[in-house]
Protein backbone atom coordinates (compact mmCIF):
# COMPACT_ATOMS: atom_id res chain seq x y z
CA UNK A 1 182.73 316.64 11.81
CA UNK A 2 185.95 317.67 10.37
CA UNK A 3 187.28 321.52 10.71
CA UNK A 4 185.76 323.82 8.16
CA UNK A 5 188.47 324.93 5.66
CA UNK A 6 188.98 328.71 5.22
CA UNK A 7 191.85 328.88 3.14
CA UNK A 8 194.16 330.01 6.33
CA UNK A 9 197.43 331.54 5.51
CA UNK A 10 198.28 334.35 3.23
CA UNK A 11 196.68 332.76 0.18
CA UNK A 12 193.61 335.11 0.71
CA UNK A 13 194.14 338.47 -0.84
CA UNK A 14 195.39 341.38 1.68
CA UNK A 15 192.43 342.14 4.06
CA UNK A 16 189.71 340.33 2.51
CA UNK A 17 187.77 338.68 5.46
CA UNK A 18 184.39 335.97 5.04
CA UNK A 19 181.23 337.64 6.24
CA UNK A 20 180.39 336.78 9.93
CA UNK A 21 177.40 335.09 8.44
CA UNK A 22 179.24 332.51 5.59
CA UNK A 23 181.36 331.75 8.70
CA UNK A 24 178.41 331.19 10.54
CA UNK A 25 176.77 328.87 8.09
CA UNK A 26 179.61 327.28 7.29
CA UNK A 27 180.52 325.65 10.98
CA UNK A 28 177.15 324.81 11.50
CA UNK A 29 177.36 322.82 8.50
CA UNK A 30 173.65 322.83 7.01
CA UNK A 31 174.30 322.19 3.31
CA UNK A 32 171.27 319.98 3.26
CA UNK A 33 168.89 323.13 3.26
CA UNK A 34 170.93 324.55 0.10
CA UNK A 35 171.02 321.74 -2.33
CA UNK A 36 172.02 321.21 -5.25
CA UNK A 37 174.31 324.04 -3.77
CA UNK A 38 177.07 322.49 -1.27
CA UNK A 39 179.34 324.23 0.70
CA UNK A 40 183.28 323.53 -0.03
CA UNK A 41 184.85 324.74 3.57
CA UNK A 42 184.99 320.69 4.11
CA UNK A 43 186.78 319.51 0.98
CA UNK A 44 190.33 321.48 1.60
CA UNK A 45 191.42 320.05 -1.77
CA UNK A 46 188.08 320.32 -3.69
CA UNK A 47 188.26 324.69 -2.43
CA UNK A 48 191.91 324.89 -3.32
CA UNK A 49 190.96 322.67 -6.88
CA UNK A 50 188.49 325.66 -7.85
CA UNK A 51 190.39 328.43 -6.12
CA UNK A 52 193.64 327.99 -8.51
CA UNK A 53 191.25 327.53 -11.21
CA UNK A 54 189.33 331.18 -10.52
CA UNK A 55 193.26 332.44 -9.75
CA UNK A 56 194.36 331.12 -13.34
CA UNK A 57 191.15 332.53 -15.11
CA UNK A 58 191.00 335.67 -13.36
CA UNK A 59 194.18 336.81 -11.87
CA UNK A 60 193.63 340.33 -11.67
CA UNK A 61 190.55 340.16 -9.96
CA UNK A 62 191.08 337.48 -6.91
CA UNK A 63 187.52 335.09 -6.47
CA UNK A 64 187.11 332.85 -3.57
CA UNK A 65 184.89 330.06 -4.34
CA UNK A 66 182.95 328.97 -1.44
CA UNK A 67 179.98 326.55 -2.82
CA UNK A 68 179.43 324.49 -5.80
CA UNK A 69 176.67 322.58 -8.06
CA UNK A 70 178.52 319.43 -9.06
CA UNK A 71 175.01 317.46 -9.94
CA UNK A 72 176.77 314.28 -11.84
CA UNK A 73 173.11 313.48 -12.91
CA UNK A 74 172.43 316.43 -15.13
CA UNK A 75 169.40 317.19 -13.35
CA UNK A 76 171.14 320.63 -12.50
CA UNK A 77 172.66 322.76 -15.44
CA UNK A 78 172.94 319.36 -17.35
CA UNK A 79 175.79 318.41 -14.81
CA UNK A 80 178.01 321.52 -15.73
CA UNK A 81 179.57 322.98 -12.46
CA UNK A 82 178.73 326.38 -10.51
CA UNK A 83 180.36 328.26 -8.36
CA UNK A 84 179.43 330.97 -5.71
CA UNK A 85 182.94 332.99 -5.29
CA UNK A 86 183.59 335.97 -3.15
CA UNK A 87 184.76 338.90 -5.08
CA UNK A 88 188.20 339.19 -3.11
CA UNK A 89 188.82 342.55 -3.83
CA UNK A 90 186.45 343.72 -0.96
CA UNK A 91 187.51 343.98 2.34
CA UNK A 92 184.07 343.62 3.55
CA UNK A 93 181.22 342.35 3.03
CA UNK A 94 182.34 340.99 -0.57
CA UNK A 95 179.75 340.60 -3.20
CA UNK A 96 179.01 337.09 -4.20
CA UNK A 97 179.62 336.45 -7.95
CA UNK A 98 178.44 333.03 -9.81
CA UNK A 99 180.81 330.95 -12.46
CA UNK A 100 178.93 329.09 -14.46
CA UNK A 101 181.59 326.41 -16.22
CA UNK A 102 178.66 325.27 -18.81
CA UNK A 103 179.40 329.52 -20.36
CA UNK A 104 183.37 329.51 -19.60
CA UNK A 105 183.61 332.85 -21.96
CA UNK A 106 181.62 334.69 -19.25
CA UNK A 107 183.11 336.24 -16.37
CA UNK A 108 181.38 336.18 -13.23
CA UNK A 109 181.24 340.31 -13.45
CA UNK A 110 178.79 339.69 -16.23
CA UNK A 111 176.70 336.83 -15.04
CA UNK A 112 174.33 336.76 -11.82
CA UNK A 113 175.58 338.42 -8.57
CA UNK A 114 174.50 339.33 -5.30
CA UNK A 115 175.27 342.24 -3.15
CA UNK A 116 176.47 339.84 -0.55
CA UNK A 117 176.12 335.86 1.27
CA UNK A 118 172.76 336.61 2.79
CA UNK A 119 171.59 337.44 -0.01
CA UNK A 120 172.98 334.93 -1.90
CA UNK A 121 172.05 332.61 0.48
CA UNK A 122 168.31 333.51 0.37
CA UNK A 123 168.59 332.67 -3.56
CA UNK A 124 169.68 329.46 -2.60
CA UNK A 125 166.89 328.14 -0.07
CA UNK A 126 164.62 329.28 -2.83
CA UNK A 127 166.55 327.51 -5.73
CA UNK A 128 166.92 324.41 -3.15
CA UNK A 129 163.02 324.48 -2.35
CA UNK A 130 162.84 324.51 -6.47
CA UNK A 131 165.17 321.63 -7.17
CA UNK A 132 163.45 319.70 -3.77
CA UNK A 133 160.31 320.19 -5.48
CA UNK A 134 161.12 319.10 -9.36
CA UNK A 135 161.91 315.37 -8.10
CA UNK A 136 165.73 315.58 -7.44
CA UNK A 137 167.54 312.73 -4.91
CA UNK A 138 168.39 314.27 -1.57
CA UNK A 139 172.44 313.94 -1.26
CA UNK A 140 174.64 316.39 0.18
């Protein structure tokens, strides 16, 4: 198992710190239960791919992508990519904001968001169980 990524270094905005339980999650390395969600903290150049990218769209309000939908089939979102970002202007606990690359015009302040990752992560078990369910191949 390779070290879980977590953008070290002062490319984070000024005091913004991952919830205890993203950390959590994220070194014990169970994306199989979130699917088609997957967790980037072991793709260093995959995070820092989509973390310019939210840094170039939104530069005045910092997001820290930390899980994707990249379902080449279609079966998800007709293959468009998701993202579950961090709203880095929090300190703590930072709300959880979703990209959505298939409606680019849309910032993540107007789309779905959740008050935090367990929350957001309880969305995705039950949008996992969902995909599981509609006949999509197990990969993660």
């Amino acid at each position: 198992m390779t070290k879980p990524f977590f953008y070290e270094g002062r490319i984070l905005p000024d005091g913004f710190q991952f919830p205890a339980d993203y950390i959590g999650v994220a070194i014990a390395d169970e994306c199989s239960k979130i699917e088609p969600w997957k967790l980037l903290q072991n793709d260093m150049a995959l995070s820092l791919f989509y973390y310019s990218s939210m840094l170039l769209k939104f530069p005045a309000n910092p997001l820290i992508p930390f899980a994707i939908i990249q379902d080449k089939s279609g079966f998800y979102n007709d293959g468009w990519v998701v993202l579950a970002c961090f709203d880095g202007s929090a300190r703590e606990d930072p709300r959880v904001l979703i990209y959505d690359y298939s409606t680019p015009k849309a910032t993540p302040w107007h789309n779905l968001s959740y008050a935090g990752f367990s929350e957001w992560l309880s969305a995705a078990k039950e949008e996992s169980a969902g995909y599981k369910a509609d006949g999509a191949d197990e990969k993660c």
